[in-house]
PDB file of N, CA and C in Angstrom:
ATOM      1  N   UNK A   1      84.318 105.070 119.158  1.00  0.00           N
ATOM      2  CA  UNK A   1      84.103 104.837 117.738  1.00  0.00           C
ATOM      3  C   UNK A   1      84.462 103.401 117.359  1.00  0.00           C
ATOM      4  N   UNK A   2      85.429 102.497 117.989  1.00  0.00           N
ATOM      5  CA  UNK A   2      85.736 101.517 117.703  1.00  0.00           C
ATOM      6  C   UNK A   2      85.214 100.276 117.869  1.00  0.00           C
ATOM      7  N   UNK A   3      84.813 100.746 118.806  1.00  0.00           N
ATOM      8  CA  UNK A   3      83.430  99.827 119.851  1.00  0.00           C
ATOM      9  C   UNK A   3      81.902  99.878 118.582  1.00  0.00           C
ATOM     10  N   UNK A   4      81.351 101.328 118.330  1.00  0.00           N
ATOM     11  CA  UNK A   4      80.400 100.831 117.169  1.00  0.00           C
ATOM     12  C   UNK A   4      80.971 100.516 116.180  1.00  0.00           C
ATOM     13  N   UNK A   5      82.070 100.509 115.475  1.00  0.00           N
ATOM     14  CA  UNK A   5      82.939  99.746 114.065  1.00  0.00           C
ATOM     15  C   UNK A   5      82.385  98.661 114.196  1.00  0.00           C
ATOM     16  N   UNK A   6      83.029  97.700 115.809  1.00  0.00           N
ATOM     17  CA  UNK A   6      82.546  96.454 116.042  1.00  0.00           C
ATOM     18  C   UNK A   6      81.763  96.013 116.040  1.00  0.00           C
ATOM     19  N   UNK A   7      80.544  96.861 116.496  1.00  0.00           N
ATOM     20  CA  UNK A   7      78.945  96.460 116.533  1.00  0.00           C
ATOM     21  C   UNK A   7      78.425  96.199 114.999  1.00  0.00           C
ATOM     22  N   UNK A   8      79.452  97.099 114.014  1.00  0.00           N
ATOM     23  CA  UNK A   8      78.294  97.250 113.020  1.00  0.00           C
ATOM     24  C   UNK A   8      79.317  96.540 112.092  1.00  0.00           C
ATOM     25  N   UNK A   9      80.573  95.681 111.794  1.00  0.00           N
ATOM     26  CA  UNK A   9      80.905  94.189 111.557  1.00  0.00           C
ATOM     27  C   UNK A   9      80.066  92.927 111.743  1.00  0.00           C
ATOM     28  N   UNK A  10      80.007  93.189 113.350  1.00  0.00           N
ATOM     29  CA  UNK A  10      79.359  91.905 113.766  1.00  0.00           C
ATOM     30  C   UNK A  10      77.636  92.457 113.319  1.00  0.00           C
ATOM     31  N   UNK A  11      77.244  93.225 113.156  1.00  0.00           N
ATOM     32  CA  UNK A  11      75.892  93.136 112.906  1.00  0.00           C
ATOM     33  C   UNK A  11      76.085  92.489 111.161  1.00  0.00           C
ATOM     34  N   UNK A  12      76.732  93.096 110.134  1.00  0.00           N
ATOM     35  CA  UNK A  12      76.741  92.865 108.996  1.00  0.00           C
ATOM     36  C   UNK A  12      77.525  91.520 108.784  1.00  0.00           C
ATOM     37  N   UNK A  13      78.072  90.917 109.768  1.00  0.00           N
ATOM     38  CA  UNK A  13      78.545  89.567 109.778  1.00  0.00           C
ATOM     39  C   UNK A  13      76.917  88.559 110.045  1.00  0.00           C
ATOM     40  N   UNK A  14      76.356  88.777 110.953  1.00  0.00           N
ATOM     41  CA  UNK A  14      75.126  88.275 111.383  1.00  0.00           C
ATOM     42  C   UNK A  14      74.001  88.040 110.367  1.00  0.00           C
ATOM     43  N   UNK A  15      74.188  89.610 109.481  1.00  0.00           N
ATOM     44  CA  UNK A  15      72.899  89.792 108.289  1.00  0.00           C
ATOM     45  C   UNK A  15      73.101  88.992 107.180  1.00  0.00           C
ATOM     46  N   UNK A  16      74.676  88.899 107.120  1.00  0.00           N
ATOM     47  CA  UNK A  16      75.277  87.925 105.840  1.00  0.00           C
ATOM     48  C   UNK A  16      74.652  86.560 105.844  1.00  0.00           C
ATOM     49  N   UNK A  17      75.213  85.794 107.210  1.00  0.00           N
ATOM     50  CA  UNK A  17      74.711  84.440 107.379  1.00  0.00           C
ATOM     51  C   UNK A  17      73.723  84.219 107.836  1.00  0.00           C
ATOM     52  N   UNK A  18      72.715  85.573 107.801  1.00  0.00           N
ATOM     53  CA  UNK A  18      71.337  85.337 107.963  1.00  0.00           C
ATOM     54  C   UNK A  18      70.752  84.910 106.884  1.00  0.00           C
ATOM     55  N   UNK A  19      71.032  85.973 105.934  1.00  0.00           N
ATOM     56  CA  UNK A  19      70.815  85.640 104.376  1.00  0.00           C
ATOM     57  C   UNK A  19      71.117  84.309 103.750  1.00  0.00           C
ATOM     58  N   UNK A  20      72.176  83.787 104.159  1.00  0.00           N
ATOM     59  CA  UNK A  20      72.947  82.138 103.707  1.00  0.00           C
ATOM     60  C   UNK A  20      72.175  81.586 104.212  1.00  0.00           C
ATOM     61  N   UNK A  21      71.319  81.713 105.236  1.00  0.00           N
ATOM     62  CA  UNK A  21      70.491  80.491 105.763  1.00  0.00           C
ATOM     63  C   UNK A  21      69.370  81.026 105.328  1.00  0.00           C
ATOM     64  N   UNK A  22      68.766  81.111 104.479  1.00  0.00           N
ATOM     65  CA  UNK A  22      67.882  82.059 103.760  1.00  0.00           C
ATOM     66  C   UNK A  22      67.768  81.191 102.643  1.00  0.00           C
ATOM     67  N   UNK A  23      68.981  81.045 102.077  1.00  0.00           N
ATOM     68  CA  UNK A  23      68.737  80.956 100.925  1.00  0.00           C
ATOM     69  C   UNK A  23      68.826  79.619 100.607  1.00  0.00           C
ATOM     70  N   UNK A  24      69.487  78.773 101.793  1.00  0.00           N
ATOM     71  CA  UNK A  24      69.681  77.416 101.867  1.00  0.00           C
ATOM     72  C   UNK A  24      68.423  76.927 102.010  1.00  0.00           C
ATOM     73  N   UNK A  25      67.326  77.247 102.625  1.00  0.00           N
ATOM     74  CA  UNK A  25      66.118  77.210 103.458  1.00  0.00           C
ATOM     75  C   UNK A  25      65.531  76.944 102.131  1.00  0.00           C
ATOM     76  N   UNK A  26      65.597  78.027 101.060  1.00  0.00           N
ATOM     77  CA  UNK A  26      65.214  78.578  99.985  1.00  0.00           C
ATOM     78  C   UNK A  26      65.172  77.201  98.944  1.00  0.00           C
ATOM     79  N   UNK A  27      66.506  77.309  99.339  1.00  0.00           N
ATOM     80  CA  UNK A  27      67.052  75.766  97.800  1.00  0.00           C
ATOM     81  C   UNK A  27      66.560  74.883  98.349  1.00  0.00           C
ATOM     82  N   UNK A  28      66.221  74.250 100.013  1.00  0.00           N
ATOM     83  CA  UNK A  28      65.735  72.702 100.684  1.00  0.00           C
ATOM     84  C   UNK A  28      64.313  73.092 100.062  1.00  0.00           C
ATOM     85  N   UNK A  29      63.821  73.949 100.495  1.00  0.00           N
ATOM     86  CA  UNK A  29      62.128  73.900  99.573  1.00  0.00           C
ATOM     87  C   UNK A  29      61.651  73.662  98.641  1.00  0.00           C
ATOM     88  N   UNK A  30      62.643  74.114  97.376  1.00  0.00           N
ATOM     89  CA  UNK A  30      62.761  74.252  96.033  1.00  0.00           C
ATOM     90  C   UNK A  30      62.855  72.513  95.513  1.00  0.00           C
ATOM     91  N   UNK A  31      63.881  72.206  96.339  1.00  0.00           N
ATOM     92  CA  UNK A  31      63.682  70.869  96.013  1.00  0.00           C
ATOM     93  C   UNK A  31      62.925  70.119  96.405  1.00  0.00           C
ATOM     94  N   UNK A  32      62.236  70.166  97.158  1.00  0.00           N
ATOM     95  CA  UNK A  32      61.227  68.941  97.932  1.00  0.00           C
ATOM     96  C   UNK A  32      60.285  69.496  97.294  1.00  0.00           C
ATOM     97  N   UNK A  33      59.333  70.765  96.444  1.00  0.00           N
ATOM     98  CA  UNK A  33      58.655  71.184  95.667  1.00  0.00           C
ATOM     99  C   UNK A  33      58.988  70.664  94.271  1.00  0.00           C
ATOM    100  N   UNK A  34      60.181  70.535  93.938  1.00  0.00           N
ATOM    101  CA  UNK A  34      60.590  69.760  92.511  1.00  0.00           C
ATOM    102  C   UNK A  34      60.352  67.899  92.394  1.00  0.00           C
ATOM    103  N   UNK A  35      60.465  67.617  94.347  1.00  0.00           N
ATOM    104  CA  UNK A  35      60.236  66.309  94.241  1.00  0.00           C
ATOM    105  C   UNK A  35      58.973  66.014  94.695  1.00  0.00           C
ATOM    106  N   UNK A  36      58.363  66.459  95.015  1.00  0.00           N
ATOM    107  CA  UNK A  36      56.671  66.488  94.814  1.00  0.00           C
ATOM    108  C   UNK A  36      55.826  66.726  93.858  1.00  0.00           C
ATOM    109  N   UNK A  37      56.696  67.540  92.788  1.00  0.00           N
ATOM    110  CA  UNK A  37      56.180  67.310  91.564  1.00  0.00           C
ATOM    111  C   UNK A  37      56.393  65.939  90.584  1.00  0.00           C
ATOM    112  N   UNK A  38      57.520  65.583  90.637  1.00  0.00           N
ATOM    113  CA  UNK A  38      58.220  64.548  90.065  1.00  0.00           C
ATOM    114  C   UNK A  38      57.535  63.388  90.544  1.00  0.00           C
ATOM    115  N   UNK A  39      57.032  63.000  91.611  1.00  0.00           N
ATOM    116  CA  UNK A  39      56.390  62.348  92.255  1.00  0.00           C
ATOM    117  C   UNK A  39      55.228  62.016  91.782  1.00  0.00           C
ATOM    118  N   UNK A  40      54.521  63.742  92.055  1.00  0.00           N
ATOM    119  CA  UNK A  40      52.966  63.452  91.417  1.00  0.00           C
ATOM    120  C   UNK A  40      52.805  62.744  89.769  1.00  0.00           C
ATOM    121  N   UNK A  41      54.067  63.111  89.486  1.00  0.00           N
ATOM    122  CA  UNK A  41      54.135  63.090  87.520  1.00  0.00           C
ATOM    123  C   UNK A  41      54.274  61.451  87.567  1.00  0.00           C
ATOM    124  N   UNK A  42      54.967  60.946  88.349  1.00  0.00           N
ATOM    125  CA  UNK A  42      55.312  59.449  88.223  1.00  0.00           C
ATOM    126  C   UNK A  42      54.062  58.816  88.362  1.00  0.00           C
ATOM    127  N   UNK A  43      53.216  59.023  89.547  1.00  0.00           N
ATOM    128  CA  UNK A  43      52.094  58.279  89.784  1.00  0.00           C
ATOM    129  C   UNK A  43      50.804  59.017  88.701  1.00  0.00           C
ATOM    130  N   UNK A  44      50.871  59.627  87.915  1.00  0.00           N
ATOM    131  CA  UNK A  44      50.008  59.691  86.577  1.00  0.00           C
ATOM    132  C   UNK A  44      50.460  58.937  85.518  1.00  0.00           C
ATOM    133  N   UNK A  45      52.253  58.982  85.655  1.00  0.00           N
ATOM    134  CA  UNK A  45      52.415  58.176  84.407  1.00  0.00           C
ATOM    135  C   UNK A  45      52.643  56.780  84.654  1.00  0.00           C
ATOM    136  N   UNK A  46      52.545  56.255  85.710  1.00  0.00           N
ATOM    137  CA  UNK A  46      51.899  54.740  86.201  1.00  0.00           C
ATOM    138  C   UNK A  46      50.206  54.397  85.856  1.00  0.00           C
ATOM    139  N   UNK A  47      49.247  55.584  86.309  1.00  0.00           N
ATOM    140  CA  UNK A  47      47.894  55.749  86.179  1.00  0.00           C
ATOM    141  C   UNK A  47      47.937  55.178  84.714  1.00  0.00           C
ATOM    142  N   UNK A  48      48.372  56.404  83.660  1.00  0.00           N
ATOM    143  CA  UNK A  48      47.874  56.375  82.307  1.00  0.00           C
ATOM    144  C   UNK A  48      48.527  54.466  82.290  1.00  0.00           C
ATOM    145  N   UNK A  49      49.500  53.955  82.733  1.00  0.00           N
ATOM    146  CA  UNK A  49      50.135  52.879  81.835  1.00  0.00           C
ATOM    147  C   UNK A  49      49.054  52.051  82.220  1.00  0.00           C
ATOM    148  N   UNK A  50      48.768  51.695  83.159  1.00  0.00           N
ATOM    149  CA  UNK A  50      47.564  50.975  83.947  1.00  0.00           C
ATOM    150  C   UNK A  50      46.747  50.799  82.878  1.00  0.00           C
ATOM    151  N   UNK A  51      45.945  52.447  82.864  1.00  0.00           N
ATOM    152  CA  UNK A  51      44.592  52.280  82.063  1.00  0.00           C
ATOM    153  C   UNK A  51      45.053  51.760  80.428  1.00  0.00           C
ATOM    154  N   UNK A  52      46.650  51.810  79.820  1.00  0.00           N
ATOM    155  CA  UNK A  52      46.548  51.628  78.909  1.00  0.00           C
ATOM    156  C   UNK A  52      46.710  49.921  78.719  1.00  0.00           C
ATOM    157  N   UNK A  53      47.608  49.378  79.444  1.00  0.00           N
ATOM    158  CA  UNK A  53      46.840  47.596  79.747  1.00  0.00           C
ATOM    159  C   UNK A  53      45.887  47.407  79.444  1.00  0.00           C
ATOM    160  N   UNK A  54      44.726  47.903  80.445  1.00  0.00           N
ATOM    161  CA  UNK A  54      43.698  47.552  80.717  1.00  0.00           C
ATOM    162  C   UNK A  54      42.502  47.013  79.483  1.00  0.00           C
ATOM    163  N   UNK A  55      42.664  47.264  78.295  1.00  0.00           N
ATOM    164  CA  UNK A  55      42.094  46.412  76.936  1.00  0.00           C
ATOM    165  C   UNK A  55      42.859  44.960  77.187  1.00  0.00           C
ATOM    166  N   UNK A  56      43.866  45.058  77.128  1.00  0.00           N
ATOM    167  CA  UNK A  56      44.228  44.192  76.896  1.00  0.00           C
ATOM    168  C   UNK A  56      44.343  43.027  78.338  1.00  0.00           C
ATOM    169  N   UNK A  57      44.217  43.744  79.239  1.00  0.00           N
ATOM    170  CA  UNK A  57      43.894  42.613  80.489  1.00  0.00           C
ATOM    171  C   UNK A  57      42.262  42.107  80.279  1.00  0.00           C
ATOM    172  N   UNK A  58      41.805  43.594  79.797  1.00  0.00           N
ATOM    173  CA  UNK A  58      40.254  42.740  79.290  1.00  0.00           C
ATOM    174  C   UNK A  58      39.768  41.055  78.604  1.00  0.00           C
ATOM    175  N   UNK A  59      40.917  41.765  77.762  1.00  0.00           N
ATOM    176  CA  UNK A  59      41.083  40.583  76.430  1.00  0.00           C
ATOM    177  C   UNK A  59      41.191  39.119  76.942  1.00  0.00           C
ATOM    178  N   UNK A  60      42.484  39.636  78.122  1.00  0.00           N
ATOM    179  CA  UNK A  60      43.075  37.823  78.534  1.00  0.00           C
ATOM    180  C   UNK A  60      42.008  37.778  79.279  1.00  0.00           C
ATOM    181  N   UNK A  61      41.012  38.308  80.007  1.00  0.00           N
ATOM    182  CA  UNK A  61      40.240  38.075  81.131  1.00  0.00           C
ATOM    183  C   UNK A  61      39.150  37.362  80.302  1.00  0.00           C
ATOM    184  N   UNK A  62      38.535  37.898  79.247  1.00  0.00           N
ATOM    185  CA  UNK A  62      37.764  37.309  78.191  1.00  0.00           C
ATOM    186  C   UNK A  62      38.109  35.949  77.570  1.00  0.00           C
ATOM    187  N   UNK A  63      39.433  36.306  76.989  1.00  0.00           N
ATOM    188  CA  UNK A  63      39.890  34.532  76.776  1.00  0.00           C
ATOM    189  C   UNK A  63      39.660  33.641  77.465  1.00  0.00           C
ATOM    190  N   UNK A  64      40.171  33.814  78.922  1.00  0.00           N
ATOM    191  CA  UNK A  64      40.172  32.749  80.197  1.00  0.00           C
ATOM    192  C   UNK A  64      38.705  32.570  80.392  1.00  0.00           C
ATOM    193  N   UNK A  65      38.101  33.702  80.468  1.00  0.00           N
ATOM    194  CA  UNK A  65      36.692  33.172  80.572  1.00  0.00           C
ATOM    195  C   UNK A  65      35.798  32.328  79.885  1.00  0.00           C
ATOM    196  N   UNK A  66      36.143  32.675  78.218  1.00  0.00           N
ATOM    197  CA  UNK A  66      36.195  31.858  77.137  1.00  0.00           C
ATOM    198  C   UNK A  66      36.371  30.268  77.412  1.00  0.00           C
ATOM    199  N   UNK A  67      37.984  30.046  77.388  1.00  0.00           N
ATOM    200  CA  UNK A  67      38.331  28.662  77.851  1.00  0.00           C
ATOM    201  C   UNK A  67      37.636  28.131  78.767  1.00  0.00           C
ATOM    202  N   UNK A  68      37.324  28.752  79.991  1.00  0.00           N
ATOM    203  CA  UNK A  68      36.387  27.894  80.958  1.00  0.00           C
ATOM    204  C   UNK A  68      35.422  27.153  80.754  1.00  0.00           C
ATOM    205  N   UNK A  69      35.031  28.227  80.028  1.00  0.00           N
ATOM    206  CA  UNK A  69      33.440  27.484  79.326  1.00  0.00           C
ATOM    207  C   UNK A  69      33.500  26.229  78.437  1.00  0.00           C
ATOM    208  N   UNK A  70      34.596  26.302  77.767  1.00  0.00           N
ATOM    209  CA  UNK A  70      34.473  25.063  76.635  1.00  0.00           C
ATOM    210  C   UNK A  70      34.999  23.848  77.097  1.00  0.00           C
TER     211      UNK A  70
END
């Protein structure tokens, strides 16, 4: 009887820190999914700033072109 006691400790010792690495596994994913989002969000909100310049790089590009001419 003492002998399966032991077996079934060490089995429920095993299932425990099976689970802990489970859940660690769990949280490393979670975050590299939070930083792949964060990521994607940065390079849209670079995109939008870009396109929102972009009148106004028009503008100086127009000026300069302007000046050349005269």
């Amino acid at each position: 009887m003492n002998a399966d006691d032991d077996d079934l400790r060490g089995q429920a010792k095993r299932n425990r820190e099976a689970e802990e690495h489970r859940a660690a596994l769990d949280a490393i994913q979670k975050r590299r999914e939070e930083a792949a989002e964060t990521e994607a969000l940065r390079g849209e909100m670079e995109f939008a700033r870009c396109l929102s310049a972009a009148p106004s790089l028009v503008a100086a590009f127009e000026k300069l072109k302007g000046a050349g001419r005269g």
